[in-house]
C-alpha atoms as a PDB file:
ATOM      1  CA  UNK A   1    -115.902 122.460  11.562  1.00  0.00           C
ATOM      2  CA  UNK A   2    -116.387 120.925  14.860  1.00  0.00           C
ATOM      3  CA  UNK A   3    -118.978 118.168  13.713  1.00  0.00           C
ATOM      4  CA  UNK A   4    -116.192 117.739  10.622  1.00  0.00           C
ATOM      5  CA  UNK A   5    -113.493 116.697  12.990  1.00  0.00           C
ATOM      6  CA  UNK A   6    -116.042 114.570  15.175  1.00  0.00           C
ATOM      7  CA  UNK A   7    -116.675 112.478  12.381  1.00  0.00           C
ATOM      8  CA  UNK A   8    -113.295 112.611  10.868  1.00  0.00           C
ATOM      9  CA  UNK A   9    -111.045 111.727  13.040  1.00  0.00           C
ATOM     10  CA  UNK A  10    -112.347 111.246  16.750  1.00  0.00           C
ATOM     11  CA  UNK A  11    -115.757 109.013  16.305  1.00  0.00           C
ATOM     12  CA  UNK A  12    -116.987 108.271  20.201  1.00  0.00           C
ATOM     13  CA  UNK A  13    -118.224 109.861  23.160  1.00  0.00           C
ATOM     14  CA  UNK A  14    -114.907 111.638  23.615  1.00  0.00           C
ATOM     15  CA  UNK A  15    -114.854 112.817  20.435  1.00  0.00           C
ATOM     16  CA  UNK A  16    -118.402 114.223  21.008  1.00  0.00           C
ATOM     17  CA  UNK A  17    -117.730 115.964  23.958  1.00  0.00           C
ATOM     18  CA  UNK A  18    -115.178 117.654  22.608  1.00  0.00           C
ATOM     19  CA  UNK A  19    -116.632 118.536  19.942  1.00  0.00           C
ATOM     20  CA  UNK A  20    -120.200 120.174  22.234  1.00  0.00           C
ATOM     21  CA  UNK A  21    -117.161 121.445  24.654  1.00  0.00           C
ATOM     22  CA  UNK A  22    -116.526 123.783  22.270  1.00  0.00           C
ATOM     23  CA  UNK A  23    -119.500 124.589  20.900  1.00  0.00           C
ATOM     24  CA  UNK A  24    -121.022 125.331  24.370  1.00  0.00           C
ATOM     25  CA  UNK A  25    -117.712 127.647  24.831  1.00  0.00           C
ATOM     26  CA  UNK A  26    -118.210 129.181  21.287  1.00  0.00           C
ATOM     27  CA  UNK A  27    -121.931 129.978  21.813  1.00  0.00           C
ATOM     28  CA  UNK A  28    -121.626 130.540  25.622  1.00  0.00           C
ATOM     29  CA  UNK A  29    -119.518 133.898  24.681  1.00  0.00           C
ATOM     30  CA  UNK A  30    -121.739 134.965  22.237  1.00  0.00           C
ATOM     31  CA  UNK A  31    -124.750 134.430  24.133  1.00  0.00           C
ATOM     32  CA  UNK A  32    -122.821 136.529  27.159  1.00  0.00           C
ATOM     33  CA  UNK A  33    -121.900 139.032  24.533  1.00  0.00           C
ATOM     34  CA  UNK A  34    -125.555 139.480  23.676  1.00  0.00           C
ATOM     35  CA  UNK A  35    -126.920 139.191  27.238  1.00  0.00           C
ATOM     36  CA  UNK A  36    -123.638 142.394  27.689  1.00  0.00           C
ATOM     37  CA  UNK A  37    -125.495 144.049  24.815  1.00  0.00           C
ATOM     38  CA  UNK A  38    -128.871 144.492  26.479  1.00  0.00           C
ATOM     39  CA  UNK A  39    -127.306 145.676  30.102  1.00  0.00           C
ATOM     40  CA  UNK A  40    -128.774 148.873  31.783  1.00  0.00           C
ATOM     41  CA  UNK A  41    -127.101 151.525  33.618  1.00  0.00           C
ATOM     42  CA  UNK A  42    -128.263 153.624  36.730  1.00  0.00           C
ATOM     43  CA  UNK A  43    -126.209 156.580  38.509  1.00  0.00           C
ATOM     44  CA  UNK A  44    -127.416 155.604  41.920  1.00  0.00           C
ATOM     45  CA  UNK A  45    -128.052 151.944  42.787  1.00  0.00           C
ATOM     46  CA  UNK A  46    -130.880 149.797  42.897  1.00  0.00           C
ATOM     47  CA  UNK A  47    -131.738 146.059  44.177  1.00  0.00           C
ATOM     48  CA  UNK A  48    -133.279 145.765  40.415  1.00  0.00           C
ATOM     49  CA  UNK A  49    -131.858 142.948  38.356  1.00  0.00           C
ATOM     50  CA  UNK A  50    -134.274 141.909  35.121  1.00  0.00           C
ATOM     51  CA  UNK A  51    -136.272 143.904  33.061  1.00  0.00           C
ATOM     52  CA  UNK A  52    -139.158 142.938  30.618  1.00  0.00           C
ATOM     53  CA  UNK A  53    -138.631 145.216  28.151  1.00  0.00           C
ATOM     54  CA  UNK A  54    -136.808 148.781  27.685  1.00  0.00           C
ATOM     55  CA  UNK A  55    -139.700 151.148  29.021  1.00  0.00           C
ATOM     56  CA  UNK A  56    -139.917 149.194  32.032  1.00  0.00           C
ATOM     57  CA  UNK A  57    -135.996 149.650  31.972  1.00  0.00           C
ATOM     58  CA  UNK A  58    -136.543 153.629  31.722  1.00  0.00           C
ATOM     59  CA  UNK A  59    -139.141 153.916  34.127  1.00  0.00           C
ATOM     60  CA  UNK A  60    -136.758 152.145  36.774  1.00  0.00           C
ATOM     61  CA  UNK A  61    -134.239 155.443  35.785  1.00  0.00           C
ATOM     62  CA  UNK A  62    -132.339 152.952  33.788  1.00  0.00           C
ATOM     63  CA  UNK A  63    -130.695 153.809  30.484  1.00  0.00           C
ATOM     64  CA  UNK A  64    -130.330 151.099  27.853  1.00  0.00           C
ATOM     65  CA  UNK A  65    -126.141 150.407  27.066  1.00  0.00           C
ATOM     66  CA  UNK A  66    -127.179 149.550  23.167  1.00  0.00           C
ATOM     67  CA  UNK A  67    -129.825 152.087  22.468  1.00  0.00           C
ATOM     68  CA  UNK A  68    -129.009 151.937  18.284  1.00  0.00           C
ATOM     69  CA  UNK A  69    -128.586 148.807  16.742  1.00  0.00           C
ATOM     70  CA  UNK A  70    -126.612 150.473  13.733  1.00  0.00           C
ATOM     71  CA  UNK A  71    -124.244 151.889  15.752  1.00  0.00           C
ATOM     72  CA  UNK A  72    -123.307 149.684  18.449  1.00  0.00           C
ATOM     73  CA  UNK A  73    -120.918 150.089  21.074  1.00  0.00           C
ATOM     74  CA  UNK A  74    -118.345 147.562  21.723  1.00  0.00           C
ATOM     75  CA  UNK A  75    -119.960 143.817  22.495  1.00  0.00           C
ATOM     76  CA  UNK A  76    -117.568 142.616  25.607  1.00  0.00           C
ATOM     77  CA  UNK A  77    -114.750 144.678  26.841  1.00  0.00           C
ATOM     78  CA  UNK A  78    -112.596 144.660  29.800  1.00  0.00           C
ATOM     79  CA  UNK A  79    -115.289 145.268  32.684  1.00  0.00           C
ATOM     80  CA  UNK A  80    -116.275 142.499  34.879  1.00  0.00           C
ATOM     81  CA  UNK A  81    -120.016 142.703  34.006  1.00  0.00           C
ATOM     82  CA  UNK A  82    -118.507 142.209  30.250  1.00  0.00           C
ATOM     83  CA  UNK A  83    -116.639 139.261  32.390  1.00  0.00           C
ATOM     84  CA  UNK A  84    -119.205 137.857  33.813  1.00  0.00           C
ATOM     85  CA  UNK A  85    -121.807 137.643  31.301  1.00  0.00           C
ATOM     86  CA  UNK A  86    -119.485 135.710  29.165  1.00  0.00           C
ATOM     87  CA  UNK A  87    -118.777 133.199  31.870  1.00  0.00           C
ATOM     88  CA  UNK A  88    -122.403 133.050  32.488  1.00  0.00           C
ATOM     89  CA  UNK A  89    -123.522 132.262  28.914  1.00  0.00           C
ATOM     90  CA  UNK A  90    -120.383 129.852  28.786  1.00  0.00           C
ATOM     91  CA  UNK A  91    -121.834 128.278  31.900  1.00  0.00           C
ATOM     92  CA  UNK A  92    -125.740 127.929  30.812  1.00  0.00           C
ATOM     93  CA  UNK A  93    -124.339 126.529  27.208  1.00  0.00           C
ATOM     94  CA  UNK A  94    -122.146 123.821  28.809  1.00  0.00           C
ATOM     95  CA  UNK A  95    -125.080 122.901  31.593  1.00  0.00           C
ATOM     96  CA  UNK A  96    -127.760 122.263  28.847  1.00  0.00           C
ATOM     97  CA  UNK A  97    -125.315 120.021  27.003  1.00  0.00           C
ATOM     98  CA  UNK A  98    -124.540 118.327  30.100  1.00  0.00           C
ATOM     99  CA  UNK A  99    -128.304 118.168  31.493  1.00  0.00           C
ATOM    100  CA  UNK A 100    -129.114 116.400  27.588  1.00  0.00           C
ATOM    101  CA  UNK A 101    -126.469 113.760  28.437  1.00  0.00           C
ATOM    102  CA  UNK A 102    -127.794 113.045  31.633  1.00  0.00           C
ATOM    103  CA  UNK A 103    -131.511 112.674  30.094  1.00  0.00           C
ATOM    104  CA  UNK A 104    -130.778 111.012  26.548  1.00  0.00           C
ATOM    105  CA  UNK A 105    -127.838 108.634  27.336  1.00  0.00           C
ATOM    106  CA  UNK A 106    -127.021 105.890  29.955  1.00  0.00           C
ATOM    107  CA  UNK A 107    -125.059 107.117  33.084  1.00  0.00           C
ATOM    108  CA  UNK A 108    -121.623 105.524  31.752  1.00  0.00           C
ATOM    109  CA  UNK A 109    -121.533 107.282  28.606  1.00  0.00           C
ATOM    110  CA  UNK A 110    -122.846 110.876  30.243  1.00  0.00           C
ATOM    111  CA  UNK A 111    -119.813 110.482  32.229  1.00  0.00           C
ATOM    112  CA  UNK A 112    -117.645 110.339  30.006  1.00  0.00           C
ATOM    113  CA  UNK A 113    -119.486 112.706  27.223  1.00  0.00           C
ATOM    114  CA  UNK A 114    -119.281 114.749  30.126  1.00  0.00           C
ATOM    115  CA  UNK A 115    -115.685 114.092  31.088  1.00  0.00           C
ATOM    116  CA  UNK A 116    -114.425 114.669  27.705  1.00  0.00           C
ATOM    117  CA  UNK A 117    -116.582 118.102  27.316  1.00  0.00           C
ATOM    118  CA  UNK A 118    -113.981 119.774  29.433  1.00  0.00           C
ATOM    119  CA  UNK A 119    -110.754 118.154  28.180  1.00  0.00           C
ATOM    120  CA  UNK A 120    -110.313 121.480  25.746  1.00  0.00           C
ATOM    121  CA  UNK A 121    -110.684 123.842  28.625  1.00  0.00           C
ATOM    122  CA  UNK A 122    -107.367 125.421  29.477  1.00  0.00           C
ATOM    123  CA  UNK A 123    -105.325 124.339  32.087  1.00  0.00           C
ATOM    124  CA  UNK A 124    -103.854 126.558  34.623  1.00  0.00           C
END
């Protein structure tokens, strides 16, 4: 839908960003949600912070927060690692679209591709 109203109503750079604003928003949560997904636990802690895998998860006395994919449990809730993953994916999303305007278009019109990425962001 995004690309629809790009091209239907709001041709340009401004259109554009606003259009990969909220794409990089859209994806960004469920690339945190996903990122939530694959989160260890530990009762004691530990100065660990990636894995490879799941058995080098478990031999670190970690235990795996989706350990059956047919019966998941919930994909974000109200915890600030749920939180903060989401703002994280939200944040690596919106910096690749941003690092691709830098690198495929001239300065002026990065600026305001750029510019116009956050105009859907809300406003406090």
């Amino acid at each position: 839908m995004g690309l629809k109203d790009w091209l239907g109503k709001k041709a340009g750079l401004s259109g554009y960003g606003e259009t990969m604003g909220r794409e990089a928003v859209k994806n960004g949560i469920a690339l945190g949600r996903v990122l939530y997904m694959g989160h260890g636990t530990r009762g004691t802690a530990s100065s660990a912070l990636v894995f490879e895998n799941e058995d080098e998860m478990a031999s670190a006395g970690f235990n795996l927060y989706c350990t059956d994919l047919l019966h998941q449990p919930p994909m974000e809730d109200s915890s600030e690692l749920s939180k903060h993953t989401r703002a994280a994916g939200i944040t690596f999303a919106a910096t690749c679209a941003i690092v691709s305007a830098f690198s495929c278009m001239t300065e002026a019109n990065a600026g305001m591709f750029c510019q116009s990425m956050g105009t859907l962001l809300p406003q406090r």
